[in-house]
N, C-alpha and C. Protein backbone atom coordinates (compact mmCIF):
# COMPACT_ATOMS: atom_id res chain seq x y z
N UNK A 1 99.76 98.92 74.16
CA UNK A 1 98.48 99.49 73.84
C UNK A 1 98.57 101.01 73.87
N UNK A 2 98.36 101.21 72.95
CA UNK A 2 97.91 102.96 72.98
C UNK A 2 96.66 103.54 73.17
N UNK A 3 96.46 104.33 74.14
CA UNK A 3 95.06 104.89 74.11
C UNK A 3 95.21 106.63 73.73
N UNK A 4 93.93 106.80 72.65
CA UNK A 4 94.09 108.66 72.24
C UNK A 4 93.44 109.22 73.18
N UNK A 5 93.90 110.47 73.57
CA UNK A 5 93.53 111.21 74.45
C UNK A 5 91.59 111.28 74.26
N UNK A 6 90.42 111.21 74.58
CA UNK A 6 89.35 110.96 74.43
C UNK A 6 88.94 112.46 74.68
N UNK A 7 87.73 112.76 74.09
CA UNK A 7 87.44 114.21 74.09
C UNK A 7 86.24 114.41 75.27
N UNK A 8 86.31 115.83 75.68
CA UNK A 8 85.62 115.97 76.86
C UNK A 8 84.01 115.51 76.71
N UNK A 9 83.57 114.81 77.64
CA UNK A 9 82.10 115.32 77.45
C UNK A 9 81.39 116.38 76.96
N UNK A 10 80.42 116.40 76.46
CA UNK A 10 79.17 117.52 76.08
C UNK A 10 78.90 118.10 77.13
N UNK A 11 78.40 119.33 77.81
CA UNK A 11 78.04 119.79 78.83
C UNK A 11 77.45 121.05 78.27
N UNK A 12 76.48 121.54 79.43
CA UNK A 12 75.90 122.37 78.66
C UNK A 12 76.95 124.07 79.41
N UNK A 13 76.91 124.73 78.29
CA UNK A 13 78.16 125.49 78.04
C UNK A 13 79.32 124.91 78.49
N UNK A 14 80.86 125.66 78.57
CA UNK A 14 81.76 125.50 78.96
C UNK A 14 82.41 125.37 79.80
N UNK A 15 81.59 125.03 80.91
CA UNK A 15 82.16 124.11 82.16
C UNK A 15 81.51 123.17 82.35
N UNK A 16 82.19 122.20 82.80
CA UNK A 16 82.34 120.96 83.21
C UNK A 16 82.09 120.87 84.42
N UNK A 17 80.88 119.16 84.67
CA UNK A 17 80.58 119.22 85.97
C UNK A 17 80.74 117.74 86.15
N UNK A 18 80.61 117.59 87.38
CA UNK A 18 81.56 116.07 87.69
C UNK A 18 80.47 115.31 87.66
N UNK A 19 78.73 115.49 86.95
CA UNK A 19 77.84 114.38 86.90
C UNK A 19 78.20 114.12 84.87
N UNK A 20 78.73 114.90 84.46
CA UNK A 20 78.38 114.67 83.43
C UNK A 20 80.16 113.83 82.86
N UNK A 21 80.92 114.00 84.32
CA UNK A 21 82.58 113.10 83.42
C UNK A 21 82.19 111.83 84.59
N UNK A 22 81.39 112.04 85.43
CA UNK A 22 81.18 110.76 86.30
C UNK A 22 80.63 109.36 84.67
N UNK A 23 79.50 110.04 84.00
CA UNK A 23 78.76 110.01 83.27
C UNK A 23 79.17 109.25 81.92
N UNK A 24 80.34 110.09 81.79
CA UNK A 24 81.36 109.60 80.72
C UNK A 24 82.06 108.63 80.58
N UNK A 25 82.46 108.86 81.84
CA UNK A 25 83.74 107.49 82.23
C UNK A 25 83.36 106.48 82.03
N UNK A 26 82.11 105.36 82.04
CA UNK A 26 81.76 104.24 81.76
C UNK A 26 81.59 103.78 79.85
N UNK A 27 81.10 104.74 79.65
CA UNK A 27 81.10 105.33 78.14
C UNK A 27 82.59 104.86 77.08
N UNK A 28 83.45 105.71 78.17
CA UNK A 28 84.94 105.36 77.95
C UNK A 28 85.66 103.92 78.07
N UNK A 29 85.33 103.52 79.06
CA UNK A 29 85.79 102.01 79.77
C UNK A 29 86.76 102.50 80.70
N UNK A 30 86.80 103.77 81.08
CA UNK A 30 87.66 104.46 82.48
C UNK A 30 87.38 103.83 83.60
N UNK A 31 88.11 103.44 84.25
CA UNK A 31 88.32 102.60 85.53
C UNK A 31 88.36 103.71 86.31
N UNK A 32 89.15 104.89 86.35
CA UNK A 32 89.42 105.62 87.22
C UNK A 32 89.29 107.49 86.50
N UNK A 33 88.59 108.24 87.55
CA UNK A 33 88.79 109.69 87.45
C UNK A 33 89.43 110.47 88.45
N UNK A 34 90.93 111.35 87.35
CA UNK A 34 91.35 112.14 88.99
C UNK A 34 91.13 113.65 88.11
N UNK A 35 90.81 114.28 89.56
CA UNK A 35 90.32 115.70 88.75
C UNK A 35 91.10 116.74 89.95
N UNK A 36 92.37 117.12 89.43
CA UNK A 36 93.22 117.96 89.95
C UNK A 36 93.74 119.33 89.36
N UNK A 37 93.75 120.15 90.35
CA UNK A 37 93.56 121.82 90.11
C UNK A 37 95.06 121.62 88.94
N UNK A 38 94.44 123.00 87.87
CA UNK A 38 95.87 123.37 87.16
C UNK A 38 95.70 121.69 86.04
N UNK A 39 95.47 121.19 85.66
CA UNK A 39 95.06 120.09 85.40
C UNK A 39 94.15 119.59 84.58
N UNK A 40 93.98 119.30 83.02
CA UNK A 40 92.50 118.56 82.53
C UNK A 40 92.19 117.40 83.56
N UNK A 41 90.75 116.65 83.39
CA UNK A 41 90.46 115.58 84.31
C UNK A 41 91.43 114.49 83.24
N UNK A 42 91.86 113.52 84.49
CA UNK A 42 92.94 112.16 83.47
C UNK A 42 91.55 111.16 84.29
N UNK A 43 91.68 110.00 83.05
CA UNK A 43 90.75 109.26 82.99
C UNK A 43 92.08 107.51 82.83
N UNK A 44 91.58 106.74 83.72
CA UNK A 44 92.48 105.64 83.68
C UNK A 44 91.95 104.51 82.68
N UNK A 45 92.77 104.34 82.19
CA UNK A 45 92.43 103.17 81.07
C UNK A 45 93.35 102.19 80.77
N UNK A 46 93.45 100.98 81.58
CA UNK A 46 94.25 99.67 81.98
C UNK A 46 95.48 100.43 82.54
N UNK A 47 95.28 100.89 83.73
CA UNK A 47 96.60 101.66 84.29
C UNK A 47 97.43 102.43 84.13
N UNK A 48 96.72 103.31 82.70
CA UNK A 48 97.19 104.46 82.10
C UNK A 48 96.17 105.39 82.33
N UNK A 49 97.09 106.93 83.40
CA UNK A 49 96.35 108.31 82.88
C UNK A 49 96.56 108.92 81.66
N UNK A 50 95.45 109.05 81.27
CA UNK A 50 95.40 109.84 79.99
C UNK A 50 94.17 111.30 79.97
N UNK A 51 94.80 112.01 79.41
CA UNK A 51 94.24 113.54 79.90
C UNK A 51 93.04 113.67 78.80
N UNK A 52 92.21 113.85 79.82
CA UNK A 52 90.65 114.41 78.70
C UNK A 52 90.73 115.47 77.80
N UNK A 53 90.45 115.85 76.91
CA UNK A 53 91.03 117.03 75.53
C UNK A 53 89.88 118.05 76.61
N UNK A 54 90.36 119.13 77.18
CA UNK A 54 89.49 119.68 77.92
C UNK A 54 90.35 120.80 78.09
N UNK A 55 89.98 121.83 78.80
CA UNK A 55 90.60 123.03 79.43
C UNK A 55 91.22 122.34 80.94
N UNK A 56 92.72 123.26 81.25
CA UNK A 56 92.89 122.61 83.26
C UNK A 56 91.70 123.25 84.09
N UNK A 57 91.69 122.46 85.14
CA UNK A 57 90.63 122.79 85.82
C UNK A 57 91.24 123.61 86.37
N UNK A 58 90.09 124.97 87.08
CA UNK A 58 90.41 125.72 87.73
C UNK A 58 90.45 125.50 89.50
N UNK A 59 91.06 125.97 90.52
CA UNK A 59 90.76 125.34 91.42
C UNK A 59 89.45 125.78 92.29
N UNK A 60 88.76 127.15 91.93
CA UNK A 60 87.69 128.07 92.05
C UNK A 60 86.68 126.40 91.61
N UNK A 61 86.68 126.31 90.20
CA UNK A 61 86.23 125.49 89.65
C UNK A 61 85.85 123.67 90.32
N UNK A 62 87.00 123.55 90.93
CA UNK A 62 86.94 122.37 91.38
C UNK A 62 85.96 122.08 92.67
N UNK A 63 86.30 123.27 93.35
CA UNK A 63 85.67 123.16 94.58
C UNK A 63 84.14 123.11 94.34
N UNK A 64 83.37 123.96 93.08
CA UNK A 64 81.94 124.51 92.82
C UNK A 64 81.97 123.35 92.45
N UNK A 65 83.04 122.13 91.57
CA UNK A 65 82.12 120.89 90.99
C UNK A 65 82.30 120.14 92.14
N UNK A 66 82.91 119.38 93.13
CA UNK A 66 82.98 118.72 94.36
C UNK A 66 82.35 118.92 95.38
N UNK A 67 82.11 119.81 96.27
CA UNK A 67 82.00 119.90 97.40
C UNK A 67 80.40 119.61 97.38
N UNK A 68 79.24 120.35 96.23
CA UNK A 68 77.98 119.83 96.37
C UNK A 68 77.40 118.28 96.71
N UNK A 69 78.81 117.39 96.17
CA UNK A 69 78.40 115.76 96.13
C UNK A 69 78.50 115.78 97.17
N UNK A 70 79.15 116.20 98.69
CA UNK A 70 79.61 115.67 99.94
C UNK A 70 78.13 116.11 100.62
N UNK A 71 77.48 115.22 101.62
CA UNK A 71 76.68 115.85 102.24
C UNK A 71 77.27 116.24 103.75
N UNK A 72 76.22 116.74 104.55
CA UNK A 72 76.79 117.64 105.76
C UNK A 72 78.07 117.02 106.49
N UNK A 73 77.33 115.81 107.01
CA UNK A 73 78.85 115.01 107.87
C UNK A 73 79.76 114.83 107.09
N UNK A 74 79.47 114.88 106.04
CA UNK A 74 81.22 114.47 105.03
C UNK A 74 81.55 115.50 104.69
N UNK A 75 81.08 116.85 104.86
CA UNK A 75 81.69 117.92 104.71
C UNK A 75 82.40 118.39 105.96
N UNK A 76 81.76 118.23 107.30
CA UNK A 76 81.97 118.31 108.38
C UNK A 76 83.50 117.55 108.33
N UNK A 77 83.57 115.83 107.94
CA UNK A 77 84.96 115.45 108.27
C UNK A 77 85.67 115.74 107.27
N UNK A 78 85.35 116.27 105.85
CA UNK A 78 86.37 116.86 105.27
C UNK A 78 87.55 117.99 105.67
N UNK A 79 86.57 119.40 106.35
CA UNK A 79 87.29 120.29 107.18
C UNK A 79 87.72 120.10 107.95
N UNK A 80 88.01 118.57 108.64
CA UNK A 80 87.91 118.65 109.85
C UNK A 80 89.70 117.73 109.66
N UNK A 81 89.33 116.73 108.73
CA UNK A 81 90.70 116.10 107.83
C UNK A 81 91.28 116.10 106.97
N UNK A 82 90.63 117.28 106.07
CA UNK A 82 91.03 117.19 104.77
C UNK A 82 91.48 116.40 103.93
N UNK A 83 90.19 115.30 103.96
CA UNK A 83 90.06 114.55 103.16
C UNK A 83 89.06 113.42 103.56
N UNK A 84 88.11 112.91 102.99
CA UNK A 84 87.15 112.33 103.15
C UNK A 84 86.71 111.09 101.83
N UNK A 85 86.41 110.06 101.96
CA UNK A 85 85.96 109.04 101.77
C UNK A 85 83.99 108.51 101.29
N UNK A 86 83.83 108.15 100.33
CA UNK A 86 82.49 108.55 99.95
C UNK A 86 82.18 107.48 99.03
N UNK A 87 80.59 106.69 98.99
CA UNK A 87 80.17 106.46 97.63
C UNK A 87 79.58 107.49 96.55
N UNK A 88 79.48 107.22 95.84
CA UNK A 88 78.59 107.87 95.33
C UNK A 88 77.39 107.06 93.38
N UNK A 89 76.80 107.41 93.73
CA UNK A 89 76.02 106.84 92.91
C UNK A 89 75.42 107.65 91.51
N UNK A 90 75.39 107.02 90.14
CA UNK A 90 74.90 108.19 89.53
C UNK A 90 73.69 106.92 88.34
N UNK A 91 72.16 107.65 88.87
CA UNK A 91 71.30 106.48 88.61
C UNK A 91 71.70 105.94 86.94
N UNK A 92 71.66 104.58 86.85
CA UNK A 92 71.46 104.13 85.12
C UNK A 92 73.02 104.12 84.91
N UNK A 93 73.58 104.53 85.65
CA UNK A 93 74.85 104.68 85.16
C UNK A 93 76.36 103.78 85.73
N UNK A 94 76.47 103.87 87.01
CA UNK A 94 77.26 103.11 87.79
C UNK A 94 77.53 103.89 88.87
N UNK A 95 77.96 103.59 90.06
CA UNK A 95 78.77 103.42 91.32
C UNK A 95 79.71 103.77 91.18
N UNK A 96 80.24 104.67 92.27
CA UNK A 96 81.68 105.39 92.36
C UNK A 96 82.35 105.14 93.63
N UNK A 97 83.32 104.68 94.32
CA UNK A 97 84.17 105.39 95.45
C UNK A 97 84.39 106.42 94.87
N UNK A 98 84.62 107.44 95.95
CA UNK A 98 85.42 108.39 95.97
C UNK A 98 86.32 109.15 96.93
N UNK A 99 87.21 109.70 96.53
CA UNK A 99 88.15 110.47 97.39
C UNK A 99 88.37 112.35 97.52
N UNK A 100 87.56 112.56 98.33
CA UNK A 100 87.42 114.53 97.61
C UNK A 100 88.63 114.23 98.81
N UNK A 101 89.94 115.17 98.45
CA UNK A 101 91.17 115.33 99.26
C UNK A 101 91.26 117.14 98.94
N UNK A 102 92.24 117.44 100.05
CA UNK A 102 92.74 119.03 100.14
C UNK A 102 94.40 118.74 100.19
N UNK A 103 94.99 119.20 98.44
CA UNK A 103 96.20 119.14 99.14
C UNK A 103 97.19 120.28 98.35
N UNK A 104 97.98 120.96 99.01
CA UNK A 104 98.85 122.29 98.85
C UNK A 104 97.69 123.20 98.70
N UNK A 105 96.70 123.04 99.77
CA UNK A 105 95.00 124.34 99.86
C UNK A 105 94.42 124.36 98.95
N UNK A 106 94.44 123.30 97.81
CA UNK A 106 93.78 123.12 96.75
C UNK A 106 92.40 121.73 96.86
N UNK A 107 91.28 121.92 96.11
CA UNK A 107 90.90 120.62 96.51
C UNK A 107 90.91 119.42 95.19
N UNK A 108 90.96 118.36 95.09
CA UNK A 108 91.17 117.62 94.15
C UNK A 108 90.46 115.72 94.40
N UNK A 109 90.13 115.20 93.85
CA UNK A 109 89.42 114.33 94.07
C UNK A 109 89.56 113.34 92.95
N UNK A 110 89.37 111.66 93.37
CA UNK A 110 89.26 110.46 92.62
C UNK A 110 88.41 109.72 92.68
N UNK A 111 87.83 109.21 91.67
CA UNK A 111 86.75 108.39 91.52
C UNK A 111 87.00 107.14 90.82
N UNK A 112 86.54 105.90 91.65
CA UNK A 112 87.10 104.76 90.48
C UNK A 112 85.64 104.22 90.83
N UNK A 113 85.10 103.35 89.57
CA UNK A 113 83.97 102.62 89.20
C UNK A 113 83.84 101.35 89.91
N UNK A 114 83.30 101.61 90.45
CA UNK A 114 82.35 99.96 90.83
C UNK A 114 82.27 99.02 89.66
N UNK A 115 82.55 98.00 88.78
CA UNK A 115 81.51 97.39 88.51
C UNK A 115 80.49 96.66 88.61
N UNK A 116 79.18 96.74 87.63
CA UNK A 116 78.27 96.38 88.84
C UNK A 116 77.81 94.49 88.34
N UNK A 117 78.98 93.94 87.45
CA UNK A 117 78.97 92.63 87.64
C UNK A 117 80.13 92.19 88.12
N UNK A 118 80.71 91.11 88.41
CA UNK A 118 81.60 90.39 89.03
C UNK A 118 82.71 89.12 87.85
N UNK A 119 83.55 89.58 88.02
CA UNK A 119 84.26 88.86 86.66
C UNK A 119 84.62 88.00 87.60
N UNK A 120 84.62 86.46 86.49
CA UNK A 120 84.66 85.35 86.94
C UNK A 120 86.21 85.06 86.34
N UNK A 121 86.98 84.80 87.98
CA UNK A 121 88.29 84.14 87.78
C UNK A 121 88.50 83.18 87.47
N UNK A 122 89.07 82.22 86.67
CA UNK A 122 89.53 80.87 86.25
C UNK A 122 90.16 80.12 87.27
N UNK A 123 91.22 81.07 88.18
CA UNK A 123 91.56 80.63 89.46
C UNK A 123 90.76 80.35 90.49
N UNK A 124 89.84 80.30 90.66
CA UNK A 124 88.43 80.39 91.41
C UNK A 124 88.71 79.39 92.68
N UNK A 125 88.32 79.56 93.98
CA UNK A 125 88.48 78.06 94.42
C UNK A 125 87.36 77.86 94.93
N UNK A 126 86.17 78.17 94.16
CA UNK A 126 84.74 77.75 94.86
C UNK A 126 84.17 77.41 93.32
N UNK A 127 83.78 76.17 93.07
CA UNK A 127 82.89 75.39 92.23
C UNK A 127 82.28 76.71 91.58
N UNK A 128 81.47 76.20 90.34
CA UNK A 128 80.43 76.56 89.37
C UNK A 128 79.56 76.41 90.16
N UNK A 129 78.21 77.22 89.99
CA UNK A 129 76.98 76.42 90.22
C UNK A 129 76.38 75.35 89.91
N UNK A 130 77.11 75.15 88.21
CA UNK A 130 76.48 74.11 87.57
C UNK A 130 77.36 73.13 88.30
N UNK A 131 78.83 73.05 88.30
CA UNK A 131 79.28 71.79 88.96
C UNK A 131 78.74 71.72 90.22
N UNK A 132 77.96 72.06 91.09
CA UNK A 132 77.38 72.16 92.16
C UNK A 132 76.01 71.86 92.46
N UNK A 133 75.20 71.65 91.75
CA UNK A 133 73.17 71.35 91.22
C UNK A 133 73.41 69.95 91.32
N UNK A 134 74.42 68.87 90.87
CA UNK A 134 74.05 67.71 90.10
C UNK A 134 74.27 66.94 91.29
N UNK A 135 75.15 67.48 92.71
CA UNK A 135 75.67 66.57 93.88
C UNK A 135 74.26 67.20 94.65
N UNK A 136 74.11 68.27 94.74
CA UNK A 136 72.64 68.63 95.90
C UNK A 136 71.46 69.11 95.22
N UNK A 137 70.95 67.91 94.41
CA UNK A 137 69.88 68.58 93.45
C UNK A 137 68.57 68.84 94.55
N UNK A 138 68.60 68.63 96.07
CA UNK A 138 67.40 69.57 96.83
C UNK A 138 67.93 70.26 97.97
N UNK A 139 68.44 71.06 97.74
CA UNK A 139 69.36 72.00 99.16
C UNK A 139 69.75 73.02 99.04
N UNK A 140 70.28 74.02 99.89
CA UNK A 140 70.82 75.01 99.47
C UNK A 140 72.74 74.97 100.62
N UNK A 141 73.12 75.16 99.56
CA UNK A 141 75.24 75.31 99.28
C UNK A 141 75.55 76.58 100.58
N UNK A 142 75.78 76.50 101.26
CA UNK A 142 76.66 77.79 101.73
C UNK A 142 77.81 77.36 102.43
N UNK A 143 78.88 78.39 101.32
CA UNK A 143 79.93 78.77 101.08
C UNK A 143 80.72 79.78 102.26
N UNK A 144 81.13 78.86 103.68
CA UNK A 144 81.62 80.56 104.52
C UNK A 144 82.81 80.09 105.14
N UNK A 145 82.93 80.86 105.78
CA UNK A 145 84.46 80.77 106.44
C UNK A 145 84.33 80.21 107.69
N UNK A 146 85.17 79.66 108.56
CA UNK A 146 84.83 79.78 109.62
C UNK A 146 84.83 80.42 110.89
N UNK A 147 84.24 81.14 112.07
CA UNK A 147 83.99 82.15 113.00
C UNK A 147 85.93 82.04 113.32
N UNK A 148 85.74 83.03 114.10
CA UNK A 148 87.22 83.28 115.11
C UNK A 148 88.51 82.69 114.69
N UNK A 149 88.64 82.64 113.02
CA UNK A 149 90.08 82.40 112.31
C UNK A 149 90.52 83.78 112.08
N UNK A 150 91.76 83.66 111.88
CA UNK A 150 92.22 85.25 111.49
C UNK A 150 93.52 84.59 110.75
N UNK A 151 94.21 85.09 109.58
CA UNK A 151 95.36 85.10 109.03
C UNK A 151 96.72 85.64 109.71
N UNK A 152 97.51 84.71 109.96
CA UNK A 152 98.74 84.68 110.78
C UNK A 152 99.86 84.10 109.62
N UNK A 153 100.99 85.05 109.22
CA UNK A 153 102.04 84.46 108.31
C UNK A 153 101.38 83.27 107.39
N UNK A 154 100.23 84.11 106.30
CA UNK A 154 99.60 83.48 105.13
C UNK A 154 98.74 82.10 105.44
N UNK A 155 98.84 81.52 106.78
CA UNK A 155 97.95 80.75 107.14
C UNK A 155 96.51 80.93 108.06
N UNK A 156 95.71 80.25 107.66
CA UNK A 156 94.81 80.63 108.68
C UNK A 156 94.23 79.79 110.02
N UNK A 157 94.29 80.88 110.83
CA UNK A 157 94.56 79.72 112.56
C UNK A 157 93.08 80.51 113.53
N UNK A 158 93.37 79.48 114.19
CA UNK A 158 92.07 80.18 115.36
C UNK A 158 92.64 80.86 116.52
């Protein structure tokens, strides 16, 4: 599969801000955003980075688009670890992890998408619903594990 390099978002003038490639990325079918100094943003597409047609980011730049998403305590353990852990949300649009990191005193950060449905495996080992209505047509199914097992060499024991 080949994917073409995809062109930057619209933004209003010539910088780029991380609501409007957060914004993009679903647009794209990008699984993943890494946005590193010296660097256009690369956008993942089935396990390929591929570089946004954009200017490199600056690292002045990076910090003015990142650091506003972190609020106090996550700014607090950012300085404190340089590097911090985050959702983030952008309404109508989708769900982000993210990763704002500090590395060679630069700051740089990844974002991969939530999606916000659930793809259904063929390998599945829990029934359909529908194969499931016709044995308890008045009840309700729950599906759980049981308390105080834990996985020991791929089996599970109490």
């Amino acid at each position: 599969m080949t994917v073409s390099n995809p062109s930057a978002p619209a933004s209003s003038g010539t910088e780029l801000h991380a609501h409007d490639l957060l914004v993009y990325m679903p647009k794209q079918q990008a699984s993943d955003l890494h946005l590193k100094p010296m660097r256009p943003p690369l956008c993942a597409f089935r396990g390929k980075l591929v570089p946004v047609k954009s200017d490199p980011l600056k690292p002045a730049d990076l910090e003015k688009m990142l650091l506003p998403l972190l609020s106090r305590g996550q700014k607090e353990k950012f300085e404190a670890l340089q590097s911090v852990d985050f959702g983030y949300g952008v309404p109508g649009v989708a769900r982000f992890r993210a990763n704002v990191y500090m590395q060679r005193g630069t700051v740089g950060a990844v974002f991969r998408r939530i999606p916000s449905t659930c793809r259904r495996s063929k390998r599945s080992i829990f029934p359909t619903p529908s194969a499931i209505s016709p044995r308890f047509p008045d009840g309700l199914v729950l599906v759980h594990r049981p308390d105080r097992l834990r996985q020991i060499d791929g089996r599970w024991r109490q």
